[in-house]
Protein backbone atom coordinates (compact mmCIF):
# COMPACT_ATOMS: atom_id res chain seq x y z
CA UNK A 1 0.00 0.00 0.00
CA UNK A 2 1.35 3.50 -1.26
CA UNK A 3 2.34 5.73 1.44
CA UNK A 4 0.34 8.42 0.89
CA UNK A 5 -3.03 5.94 0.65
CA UNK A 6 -1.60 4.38 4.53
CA UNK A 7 -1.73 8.54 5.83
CA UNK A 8 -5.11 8.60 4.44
CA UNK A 9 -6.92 5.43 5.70
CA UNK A 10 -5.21 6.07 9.55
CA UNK A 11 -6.52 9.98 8.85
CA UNK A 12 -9.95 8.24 8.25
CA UNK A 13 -9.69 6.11 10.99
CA UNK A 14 -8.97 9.37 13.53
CA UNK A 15 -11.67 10.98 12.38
CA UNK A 16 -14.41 8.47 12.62
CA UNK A 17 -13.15 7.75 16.35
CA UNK A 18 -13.25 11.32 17.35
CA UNK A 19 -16.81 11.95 16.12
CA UNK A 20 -17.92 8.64 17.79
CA UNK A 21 -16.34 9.36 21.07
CA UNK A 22 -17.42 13.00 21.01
CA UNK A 23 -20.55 12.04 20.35
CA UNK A 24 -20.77 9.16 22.85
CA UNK A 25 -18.85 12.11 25.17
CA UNK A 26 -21.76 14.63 24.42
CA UNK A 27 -24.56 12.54 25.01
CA UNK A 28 -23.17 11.25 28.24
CA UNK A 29 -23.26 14.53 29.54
CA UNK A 30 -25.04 17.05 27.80
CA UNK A 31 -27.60 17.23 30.76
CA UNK A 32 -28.74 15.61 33.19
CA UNK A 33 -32.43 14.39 31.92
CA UNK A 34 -30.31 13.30 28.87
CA UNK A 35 -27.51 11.28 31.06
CA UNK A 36 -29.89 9.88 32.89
CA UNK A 37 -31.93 8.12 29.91
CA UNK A 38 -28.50 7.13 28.29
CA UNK A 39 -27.26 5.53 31.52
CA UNK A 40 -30.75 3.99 32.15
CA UNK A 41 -30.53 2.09 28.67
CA UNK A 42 -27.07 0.85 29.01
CA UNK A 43 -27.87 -0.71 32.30
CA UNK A 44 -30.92 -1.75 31.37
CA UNK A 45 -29.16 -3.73 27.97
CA UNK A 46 -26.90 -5.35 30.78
CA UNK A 47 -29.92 -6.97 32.39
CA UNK A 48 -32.28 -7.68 28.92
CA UNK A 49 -35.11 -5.18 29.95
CA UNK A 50 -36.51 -2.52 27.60
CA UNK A 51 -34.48 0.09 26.80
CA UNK A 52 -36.34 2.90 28.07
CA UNK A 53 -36.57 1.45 32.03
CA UNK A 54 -34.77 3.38 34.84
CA UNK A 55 -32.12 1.75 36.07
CA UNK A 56 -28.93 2.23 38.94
CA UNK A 57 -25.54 0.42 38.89
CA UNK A 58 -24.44 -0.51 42.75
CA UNK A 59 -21.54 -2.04 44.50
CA UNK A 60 -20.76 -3.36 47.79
CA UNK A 61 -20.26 -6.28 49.89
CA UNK A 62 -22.14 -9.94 50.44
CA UNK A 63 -22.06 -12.52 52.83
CA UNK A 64 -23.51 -16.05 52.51
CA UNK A 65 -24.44 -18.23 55.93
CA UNK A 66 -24.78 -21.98 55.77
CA UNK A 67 -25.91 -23.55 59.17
CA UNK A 68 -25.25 -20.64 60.74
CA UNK A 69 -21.21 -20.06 59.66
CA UNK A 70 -20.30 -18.00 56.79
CA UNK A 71 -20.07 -20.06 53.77
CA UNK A 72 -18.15 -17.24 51.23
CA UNK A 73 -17.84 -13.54 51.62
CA UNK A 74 -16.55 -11.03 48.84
CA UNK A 75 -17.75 -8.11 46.73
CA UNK A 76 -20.71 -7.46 45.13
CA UNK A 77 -22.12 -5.62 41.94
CA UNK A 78 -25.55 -5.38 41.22
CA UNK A 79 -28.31 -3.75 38.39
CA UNK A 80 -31.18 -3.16 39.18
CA UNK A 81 -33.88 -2.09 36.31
CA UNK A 82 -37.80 -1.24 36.57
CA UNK A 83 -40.51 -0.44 34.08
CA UNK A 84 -43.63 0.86 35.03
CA UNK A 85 -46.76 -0.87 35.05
CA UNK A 86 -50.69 0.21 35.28
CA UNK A 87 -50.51 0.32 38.76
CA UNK A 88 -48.44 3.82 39.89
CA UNK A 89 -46.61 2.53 42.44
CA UNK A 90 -45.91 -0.88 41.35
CA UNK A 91 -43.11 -1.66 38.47
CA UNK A 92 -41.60 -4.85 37.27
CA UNK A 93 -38.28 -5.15 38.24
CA UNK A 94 -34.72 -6.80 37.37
CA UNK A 95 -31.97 -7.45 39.39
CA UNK A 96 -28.38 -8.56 37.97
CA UNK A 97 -26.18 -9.38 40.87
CA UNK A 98 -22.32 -10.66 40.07
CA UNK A 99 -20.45 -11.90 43.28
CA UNK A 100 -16.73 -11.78 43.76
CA UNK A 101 -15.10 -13.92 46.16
CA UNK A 102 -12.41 -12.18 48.35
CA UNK A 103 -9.50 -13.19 46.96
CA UNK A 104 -10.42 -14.65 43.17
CA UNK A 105 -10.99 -13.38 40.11
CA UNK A 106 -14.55 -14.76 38.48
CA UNK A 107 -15.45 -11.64 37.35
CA UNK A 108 -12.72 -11.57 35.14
CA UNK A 109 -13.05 -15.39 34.30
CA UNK A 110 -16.96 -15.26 33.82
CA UNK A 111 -17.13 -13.06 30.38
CA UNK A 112 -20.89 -14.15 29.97
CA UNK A 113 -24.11 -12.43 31.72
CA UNK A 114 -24.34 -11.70 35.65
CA UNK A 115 -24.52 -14.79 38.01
CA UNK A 116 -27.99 -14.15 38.96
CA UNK A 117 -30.36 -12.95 36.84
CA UNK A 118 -33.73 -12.27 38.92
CA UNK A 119 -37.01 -10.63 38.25
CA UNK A 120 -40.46 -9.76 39.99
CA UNK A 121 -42.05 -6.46 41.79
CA UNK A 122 -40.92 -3.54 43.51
CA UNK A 123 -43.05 -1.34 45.57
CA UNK A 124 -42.86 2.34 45.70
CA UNK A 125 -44.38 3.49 48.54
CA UNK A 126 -42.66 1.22 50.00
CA UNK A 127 -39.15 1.47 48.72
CA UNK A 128 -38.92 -2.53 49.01
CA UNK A 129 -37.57 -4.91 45.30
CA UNK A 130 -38.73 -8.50 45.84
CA UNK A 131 -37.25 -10.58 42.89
CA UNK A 132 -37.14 -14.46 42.19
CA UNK A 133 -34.84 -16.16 39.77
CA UNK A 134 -32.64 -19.35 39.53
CA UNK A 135 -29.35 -19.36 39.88
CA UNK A 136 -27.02 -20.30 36.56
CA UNK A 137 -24.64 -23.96 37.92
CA UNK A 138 -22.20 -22.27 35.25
CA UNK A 139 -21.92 -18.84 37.25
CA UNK A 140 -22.54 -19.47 40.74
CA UNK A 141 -20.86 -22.37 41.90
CA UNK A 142 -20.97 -21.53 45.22
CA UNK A 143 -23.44 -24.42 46.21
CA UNK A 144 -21.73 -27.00 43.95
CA UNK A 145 -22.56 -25.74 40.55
CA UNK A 146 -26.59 -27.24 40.86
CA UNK A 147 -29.34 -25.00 40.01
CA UNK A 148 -31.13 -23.17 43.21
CA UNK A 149 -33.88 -20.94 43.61
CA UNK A 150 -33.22 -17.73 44.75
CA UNK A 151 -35.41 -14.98 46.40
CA UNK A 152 -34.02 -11.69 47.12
CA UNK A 153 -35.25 -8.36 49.37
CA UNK A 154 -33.76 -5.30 48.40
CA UNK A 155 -34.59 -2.24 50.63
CA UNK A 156 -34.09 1.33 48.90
CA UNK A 157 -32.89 4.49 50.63
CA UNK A 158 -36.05 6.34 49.34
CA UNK A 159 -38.71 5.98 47.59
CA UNK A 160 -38.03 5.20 43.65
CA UNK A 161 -39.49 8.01 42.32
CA UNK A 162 -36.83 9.90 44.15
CA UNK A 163 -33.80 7.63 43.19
CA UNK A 164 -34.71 7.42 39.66
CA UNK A 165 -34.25 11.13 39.15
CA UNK A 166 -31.48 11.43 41.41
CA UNK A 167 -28.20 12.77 39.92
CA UNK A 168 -24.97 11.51 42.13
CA UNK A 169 -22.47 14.78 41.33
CA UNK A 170 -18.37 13.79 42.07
CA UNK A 171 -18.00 14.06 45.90
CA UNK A 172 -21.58 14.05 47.07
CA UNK A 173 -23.29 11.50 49.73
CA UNK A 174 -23.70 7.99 47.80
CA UNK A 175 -27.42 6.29 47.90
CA UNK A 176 -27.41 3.22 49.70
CA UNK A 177 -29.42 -0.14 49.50
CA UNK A 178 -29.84 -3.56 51.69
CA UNK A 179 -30.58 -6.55 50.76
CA UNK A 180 -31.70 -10.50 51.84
CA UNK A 181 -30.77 -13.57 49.54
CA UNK A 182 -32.96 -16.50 50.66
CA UNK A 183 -32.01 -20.40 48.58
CA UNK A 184 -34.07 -22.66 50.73
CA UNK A 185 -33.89 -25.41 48.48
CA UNK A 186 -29.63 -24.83 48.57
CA UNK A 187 -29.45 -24.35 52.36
CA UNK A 188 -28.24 -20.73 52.29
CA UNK A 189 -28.73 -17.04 53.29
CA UNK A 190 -27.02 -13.81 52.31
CA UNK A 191 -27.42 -10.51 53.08
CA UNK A 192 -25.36 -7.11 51.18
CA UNK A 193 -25.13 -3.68 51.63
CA UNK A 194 -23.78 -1.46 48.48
CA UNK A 195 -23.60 2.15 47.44
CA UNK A 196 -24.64 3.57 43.79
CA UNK A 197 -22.57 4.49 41.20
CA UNK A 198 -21.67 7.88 40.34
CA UNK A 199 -22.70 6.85 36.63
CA UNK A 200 -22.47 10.31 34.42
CA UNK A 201 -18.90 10.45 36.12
CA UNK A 202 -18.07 6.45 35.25
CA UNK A 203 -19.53 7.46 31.54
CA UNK A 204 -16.90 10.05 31.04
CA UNK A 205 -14.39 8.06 32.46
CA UNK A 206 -15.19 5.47 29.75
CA UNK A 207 -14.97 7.76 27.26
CA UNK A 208 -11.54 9.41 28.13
CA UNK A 209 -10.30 5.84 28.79
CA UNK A 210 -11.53 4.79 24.73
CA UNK A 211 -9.76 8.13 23.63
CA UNK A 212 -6.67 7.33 25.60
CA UNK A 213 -6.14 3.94 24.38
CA UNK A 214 -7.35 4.34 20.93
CA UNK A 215 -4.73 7.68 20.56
CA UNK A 216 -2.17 5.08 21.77
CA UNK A 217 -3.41 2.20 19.20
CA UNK A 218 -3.34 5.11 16.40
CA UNK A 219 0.07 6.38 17.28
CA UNK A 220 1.07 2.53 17.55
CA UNK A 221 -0.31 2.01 13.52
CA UNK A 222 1.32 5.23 12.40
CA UNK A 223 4.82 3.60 13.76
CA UNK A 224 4.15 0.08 12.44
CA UNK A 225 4.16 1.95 8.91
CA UNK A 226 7.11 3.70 9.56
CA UNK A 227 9.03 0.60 10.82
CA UNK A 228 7.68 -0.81 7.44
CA UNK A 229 8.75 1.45 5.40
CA UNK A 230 12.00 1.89 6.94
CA UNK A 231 13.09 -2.44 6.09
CA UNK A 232 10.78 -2.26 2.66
CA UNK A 233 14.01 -2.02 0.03
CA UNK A 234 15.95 -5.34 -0.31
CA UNK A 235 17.00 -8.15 2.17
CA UNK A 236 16.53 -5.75 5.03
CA UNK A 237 13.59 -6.52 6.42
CA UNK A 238 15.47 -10.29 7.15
CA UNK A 239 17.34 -8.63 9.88
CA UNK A 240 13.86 -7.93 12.25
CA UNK A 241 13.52 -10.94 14.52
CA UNK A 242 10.14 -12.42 13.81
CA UNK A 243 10.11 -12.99 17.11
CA UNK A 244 9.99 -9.40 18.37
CA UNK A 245 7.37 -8.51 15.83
CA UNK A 246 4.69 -11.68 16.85
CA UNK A 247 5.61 -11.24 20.95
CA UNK A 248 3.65 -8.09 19.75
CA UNK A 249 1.18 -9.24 17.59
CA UNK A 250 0.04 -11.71 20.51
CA UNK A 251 -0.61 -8.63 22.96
CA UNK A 252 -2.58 -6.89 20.77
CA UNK A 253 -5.00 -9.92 19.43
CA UNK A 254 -5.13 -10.67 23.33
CA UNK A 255 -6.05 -6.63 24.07
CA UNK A 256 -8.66 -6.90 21.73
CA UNK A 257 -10.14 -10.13 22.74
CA UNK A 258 -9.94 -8.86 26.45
CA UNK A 259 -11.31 -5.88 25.54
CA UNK A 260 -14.40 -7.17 23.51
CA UNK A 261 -14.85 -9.78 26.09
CA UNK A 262 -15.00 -6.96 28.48
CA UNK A 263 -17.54 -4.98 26.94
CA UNK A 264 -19.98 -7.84 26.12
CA UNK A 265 -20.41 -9.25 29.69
CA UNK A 266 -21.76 -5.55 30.88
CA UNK A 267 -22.47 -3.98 27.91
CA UNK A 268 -21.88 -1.02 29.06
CA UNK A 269 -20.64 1.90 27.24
CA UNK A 270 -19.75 -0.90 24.33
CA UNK A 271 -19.29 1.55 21.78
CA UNK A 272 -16.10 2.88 23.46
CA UNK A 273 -15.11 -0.36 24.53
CA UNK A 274 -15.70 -1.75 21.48
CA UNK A 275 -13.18 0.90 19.53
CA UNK A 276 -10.85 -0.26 21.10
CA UNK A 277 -10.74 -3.80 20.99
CA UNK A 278 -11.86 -2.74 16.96
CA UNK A 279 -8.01 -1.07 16.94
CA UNK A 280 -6.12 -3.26 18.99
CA UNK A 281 -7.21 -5.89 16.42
CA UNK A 282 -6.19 -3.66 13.28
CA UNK A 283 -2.79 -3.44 14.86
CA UNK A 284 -2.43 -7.32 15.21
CA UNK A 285 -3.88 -8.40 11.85
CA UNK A 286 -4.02 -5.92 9.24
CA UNK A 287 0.27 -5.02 10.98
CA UNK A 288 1.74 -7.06 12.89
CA UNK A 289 1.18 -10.52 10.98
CA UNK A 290 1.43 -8.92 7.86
CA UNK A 291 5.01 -7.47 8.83
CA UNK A 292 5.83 -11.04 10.49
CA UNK A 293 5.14 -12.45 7.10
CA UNK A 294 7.13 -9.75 5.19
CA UNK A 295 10.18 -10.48 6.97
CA UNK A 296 9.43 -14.22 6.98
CA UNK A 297 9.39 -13.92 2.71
CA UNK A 298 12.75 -12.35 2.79
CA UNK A 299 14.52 -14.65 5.07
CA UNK A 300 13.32 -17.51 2.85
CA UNK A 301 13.66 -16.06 -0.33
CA UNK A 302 14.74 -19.21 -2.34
CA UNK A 303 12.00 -21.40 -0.38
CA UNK A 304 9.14 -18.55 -2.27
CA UNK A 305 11.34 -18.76 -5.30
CA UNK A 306 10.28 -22.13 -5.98
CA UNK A 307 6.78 -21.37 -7.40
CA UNK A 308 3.17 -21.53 -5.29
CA UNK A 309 3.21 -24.67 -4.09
CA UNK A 310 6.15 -24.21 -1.90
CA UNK A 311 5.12 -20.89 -0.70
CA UNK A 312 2.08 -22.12 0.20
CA UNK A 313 3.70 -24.41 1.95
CA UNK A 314 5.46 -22.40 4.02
CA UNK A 315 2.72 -19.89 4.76
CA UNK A 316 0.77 -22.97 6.03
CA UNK A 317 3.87 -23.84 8.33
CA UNK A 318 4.34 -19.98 9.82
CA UNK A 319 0.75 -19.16 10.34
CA UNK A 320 0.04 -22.85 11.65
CA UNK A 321 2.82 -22.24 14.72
CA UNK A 322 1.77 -18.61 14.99
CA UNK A 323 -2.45 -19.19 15.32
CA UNK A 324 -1.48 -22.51 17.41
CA UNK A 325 0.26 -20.40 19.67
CA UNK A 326 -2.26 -17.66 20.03
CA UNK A 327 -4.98 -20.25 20.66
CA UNK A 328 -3.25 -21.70 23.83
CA UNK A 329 -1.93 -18.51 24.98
CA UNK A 330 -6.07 -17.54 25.03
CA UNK A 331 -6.55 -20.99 27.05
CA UNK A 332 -3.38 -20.04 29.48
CA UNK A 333 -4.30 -16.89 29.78
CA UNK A 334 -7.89 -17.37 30.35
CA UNK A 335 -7.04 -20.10 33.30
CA UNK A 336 -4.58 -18.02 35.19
CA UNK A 337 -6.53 -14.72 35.12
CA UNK A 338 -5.67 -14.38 38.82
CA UNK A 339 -1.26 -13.77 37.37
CA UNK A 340 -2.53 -11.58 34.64
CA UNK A 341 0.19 -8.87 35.88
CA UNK A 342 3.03 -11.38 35.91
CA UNK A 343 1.95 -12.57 31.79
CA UNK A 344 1.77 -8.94 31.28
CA UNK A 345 5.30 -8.28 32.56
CA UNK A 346 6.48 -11.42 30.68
CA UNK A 347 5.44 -10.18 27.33
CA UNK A 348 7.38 -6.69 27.96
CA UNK A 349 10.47 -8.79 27.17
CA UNK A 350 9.63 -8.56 23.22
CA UNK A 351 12.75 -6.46 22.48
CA UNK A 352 15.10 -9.12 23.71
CA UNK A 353 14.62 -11.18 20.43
CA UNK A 354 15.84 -8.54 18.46
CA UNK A 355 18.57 -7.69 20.55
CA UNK A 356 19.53 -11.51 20.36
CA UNK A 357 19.21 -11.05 16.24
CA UNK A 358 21.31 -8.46 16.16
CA UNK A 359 24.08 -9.94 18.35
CA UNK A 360 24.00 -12.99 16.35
CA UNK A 361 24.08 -10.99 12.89
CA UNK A 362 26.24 -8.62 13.82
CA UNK A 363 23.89 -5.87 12.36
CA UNK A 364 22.55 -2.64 13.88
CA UNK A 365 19.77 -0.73 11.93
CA UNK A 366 17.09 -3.68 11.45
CA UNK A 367 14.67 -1.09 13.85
CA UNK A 368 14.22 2.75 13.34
CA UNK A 369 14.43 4.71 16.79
CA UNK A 370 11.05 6.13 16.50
CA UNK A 371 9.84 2.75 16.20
CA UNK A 372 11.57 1.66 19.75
CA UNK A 373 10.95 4.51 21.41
CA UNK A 374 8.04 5.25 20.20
CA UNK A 375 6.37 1.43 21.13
CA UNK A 376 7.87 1.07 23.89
CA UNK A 377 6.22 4.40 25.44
CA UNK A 378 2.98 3.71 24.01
CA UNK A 379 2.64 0.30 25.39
CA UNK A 380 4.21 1.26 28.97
CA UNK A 381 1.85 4.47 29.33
CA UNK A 382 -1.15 1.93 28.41
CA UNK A 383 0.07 -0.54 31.27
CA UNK A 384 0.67 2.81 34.20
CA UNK A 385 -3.02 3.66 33.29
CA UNK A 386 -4.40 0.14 34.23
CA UNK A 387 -1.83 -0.51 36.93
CA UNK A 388 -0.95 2.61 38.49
CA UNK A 389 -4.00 4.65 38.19
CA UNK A 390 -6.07 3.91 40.91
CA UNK A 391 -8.90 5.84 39.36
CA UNK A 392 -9.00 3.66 36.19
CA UNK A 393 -12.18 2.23 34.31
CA UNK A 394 -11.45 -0.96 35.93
CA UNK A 395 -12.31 -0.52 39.66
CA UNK A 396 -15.08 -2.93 39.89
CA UNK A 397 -17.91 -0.04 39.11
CA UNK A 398 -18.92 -1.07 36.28
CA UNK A 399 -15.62 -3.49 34.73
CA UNK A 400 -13.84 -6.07 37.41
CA UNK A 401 -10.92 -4.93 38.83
CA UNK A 402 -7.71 -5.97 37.41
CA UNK A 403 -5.33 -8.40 39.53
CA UNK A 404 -2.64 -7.33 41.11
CA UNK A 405 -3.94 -3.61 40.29
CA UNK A 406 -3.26 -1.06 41.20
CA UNK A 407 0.61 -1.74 42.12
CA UNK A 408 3.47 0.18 42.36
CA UNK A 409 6.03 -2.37 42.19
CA UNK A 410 4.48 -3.18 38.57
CA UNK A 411 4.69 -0.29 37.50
CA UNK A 412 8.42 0.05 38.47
CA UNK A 413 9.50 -3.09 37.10
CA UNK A 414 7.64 -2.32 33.41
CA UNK A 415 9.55 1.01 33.17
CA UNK A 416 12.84 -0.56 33.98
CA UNK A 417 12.08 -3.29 31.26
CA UNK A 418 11.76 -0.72 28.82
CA UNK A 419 13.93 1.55 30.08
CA UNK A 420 16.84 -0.89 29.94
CA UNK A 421 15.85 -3.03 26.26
CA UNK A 422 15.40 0.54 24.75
CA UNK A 423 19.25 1.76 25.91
CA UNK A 424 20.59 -1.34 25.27
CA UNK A 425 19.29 -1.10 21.21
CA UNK A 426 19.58 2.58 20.55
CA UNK A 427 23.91 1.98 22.39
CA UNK A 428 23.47 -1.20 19.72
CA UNK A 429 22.98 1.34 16.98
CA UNK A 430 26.12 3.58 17.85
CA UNK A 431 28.44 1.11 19.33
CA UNK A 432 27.62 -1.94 17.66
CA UNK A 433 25.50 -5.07 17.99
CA UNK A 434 28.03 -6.69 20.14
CA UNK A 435 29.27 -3.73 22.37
CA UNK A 436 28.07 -5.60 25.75
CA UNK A 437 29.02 -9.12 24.22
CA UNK A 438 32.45 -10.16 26.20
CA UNK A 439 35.51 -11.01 23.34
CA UNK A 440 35.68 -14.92 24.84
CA UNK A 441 31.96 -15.04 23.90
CA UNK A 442 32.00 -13.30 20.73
CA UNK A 443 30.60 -15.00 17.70
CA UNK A 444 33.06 -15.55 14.80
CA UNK A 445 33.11 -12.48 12.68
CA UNK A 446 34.90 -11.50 8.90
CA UNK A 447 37.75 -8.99 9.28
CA UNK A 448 37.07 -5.99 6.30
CA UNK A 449 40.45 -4.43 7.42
CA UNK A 450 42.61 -7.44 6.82
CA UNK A 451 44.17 -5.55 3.85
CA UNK A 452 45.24 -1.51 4.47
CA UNK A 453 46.37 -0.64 0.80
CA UNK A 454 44.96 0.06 -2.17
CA UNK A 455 46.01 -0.04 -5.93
CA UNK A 456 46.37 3.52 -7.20
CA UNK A 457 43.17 4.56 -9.55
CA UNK A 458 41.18 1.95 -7.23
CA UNK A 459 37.79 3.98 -6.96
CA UNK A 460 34.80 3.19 -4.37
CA UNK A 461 31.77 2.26 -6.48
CA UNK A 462 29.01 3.57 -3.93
CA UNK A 463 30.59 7.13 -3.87
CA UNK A 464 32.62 7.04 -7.26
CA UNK A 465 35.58 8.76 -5.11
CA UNK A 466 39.32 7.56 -5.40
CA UNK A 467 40.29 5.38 -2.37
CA UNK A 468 43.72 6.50 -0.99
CA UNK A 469 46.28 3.41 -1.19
CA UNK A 470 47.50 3.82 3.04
CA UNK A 471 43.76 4.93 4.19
CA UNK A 472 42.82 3.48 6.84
CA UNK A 473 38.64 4.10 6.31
CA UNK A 474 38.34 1.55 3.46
CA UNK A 475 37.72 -2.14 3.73
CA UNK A 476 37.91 -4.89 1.49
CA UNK A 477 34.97 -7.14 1.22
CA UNK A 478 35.52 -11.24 1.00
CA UNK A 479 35.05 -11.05 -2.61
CA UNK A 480 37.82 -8.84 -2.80
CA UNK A 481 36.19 -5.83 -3.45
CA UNK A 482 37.35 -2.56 -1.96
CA UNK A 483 35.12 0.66 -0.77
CA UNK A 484 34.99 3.71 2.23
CA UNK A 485 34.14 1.87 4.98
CA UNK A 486 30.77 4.37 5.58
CA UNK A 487 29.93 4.19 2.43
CA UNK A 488 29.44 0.86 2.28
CA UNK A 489 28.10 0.57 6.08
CA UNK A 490 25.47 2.48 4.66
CA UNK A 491 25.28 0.30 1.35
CA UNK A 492 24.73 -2.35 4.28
CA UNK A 493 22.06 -0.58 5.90
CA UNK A 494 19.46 -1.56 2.97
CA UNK A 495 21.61 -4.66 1.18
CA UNK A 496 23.55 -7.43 2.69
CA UNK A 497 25.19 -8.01 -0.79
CA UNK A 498 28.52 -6.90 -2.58
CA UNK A 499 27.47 -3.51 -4.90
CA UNK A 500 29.76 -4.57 -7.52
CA UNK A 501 29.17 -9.00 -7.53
CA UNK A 502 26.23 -9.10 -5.29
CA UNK A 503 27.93 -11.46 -3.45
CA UNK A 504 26.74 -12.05 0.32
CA UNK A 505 28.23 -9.41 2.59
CA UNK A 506 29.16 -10.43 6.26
CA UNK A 507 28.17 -7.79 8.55
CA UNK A 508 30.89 -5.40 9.66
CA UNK A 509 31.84 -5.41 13.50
């Protein structure tokens, strides 16, 4: 794809994210009558009501009693939705509850609906919810993972009249409910206590969070076409580890399905989730396995040489060991939710492939510095946001909270990882791959000053200037081949082959 057609399909891209968010930004808080019927949809979507119901997002605390002990304990978050009925102070109701044990991490495992899903009357006047449902054995396993039928009390602060139209502004009193759980049939109380959510402030703080991370995953694109265009002439593009580039790939296609998987289990503000789980995914398949295979195609030139059959053979083996990868990275992942910061901190390593390439070639501009730098910052400002802010989107509101989050010690250890890979390439550049490499350790390597004279009249063919015979800045090449030892370190910098016999070059230490 042209340059100037890759500027205009990212300029696209901005533009249609900025109206969306804006507009998702502007309708969130226009005004309050306006807030209020946006918020009362999306929470009502979570639970399957209508659309046009009032409806509050809560969190707090549960406890459930079994013969009189406390069976499990833990945080709770709970929706409660109510349309209006014939009768003026009676509405149906719908409560979605989702309990978190102290000390795991089903919210984060359990990407489908709430655990309970419960339904039936709530009085007014009275400012009492009764609701009746049975529990899912896949969600709330807390009896054994049977079916059991649940009947729940909730008691309101005030009338419902009064909560429905009540706006929560940043910093004022919270509105409080109490509630009864009753599973006769499962041998098992609970009772909860939990505070509303601010959510006008929780819907711009999804919306700052979506134009956060999707400025991020467009600054990310605009560098994957740099990088691209930077290894796009010759055999250069064989010196990027393949490594490097799919350790990145994965993290984004795992951003994106974490981020979609997010979004559809509260369906909440999904628009702005949704972006950016749409981006993160642009990044990992429309760039990142599309590079991967780009530099694949030039290290294996003569195998794609040999006509269809064997390239297709060799596509099948790449994307095979990549997909087969990604697949059981999803099923790790998804089954040790509760080290999600220690994977994370793993897969900040991805420079040391490259760094390992580079040793073992011996070369030193397979990555442009605005392409490390400019990654590495990206990616570590995404992780500070969700680990070091303790104000994030993911506090348990209206998304789980992340493990581990938020931690300081995370946060220190991610900057030094990128901190020290990013030195440690950009000294690569100006010293030399193998600068840190100890001589007993060093890999063989081809000597270009083994000769120091030149015949007179013997010109450099890159520059088309005379070399001096006693000079000490020329080198002669294995095929014998004489030129200015820049010039042809910058020859090197887009061919690995002779200018004059396109023989192989070695690279020069």
């Amino acid at each position: 794809m042209p340059e100037s057609r890759c500027d205009l399909v990212l300029l696209g891209w901005t533009v249609f994210v900025g109206f969306n968010l804006l507009s998702d930004l502007e309708y969130g808080g226009s005004g309050q009558q306006v807030g209020s019927n946006a918020k009362a949809a999306d929470a009502a979507a979570a639970l399957g009501t209508l659309a046009e119901t009032p409806s509050e997002l809560f969190r707090g605390r549960y406890r459930l009693l079994a013969n009189g002990s406390v069976k499990e304990e833990g945080t709770l978050r709970l929706a409660l939705a109510s349309q209006q009925t014939s009768v003026a102070s009676v509405r149906v109701s719908s409560v979605g509850m989702t309990f978190v044990r102290s000390g795991g991490n089903r919210a984060l495992r359990g990407f489908g609906a709430s655990e309970m899903h419960l339904s039936g009357m709530e009085f007014a006047s009275a400012g009492e919810v009764t609701a009746t449902g049975i529990s899912n054995p896949g969600h709330f396993t807390t009896v054994g993972g049977r079916s059991c039928r649940l009947d729940v009390s909730l008691r309101l602060p005030r009338p419902r009249a009064a909560l429905a139209t009540l706006s929560l502004k940043q910093g004022a009193r919270a509105e409080s409910l109490a509630g009864w759980l009753v599973a006769s049939n499962c041998g098992f109380t609970g009772n909860f206590t939990a505070e509303s959510v601010d959510m006008e402030h929780l819907s711009q703080k999804v919306v700052h969070y979506s134009i956060f991370a999707n400025a991020l995953a467009l600054l990310q694109m605009r560098l994957f076409l740099l990088q691209m265009r930077h290894t796009e002439e010759g055999p250069s593009a064989a010196k990027v580890s393949v490594i490097c580039i799919a350790l990145q790939a994965l993290m984004d296609a795992y951003d994106s399905f974490l981020h979609l998987c997010l979004g559809l289990s509260t369906q909440y503000m999904f628009n702005a989730i949704s972006l950016v789980a749409l981006f993160k995914f642009i990044i990992f398949y429309v760039l990142g396995a599309r590079y991967m295979l780009i530099i694949w195609r030039q290290r294996r030139r003569e195998v794609f040489d040999e006509g269809s059959d064997a390239a297709r053979r060799e596509l099948s083996w790449l994307y095979s060991r990549f997909y087969g990868i990604l697949v059981i990275g999803f099923i790790l992942i998804y089954h040790n939710l509760q080290h999600l910061a220690s994977i994370t901190l793993c897969f900040q390593i991805y420079w040391v492939p490259q760094i390992l390439t580079d040793v073992y070639q011996g070369s030193r501009s397979a990555i442009a510095p605005a392409f490390v730098v400019g990654m590495s910052a990206s990616r570590t400002l995404f992780l500070l946001y969700l680990w070091g802010y303790p104000r994030n989107i993911f506090s348990g509101d209206a998304y789980p909270r992340l493990p581990g989050s938020p931690s300081t010690s995370f946060c220190i250890v991610a900057v030094l990882l990128q901190v020290s890979q990013v030195a440690i390439m950009l000294l690569q550049r100006k010293w030399g791959a193998r600068w840190f490499v100890p001589w007993r350790c060093m890999p063989w390597a081809y000597s270009y000053h083994g000769a120091t004279t030149a015949e007179p009249g013997t010109e450099c063919v890159i520059c088309m200037v005379e070399l001096e015979p006693e000079a000490a800045r020329h080198v002669t090449a294995p095929c014998k081949h004489r030129f200015h030892r820049r010039c042809l370190e910058q020859w090197m910098d887009v061919k690995m082959e002779c200018p004059t016999c396109r023989a192989p070059l070695p690279p020069i230490q």
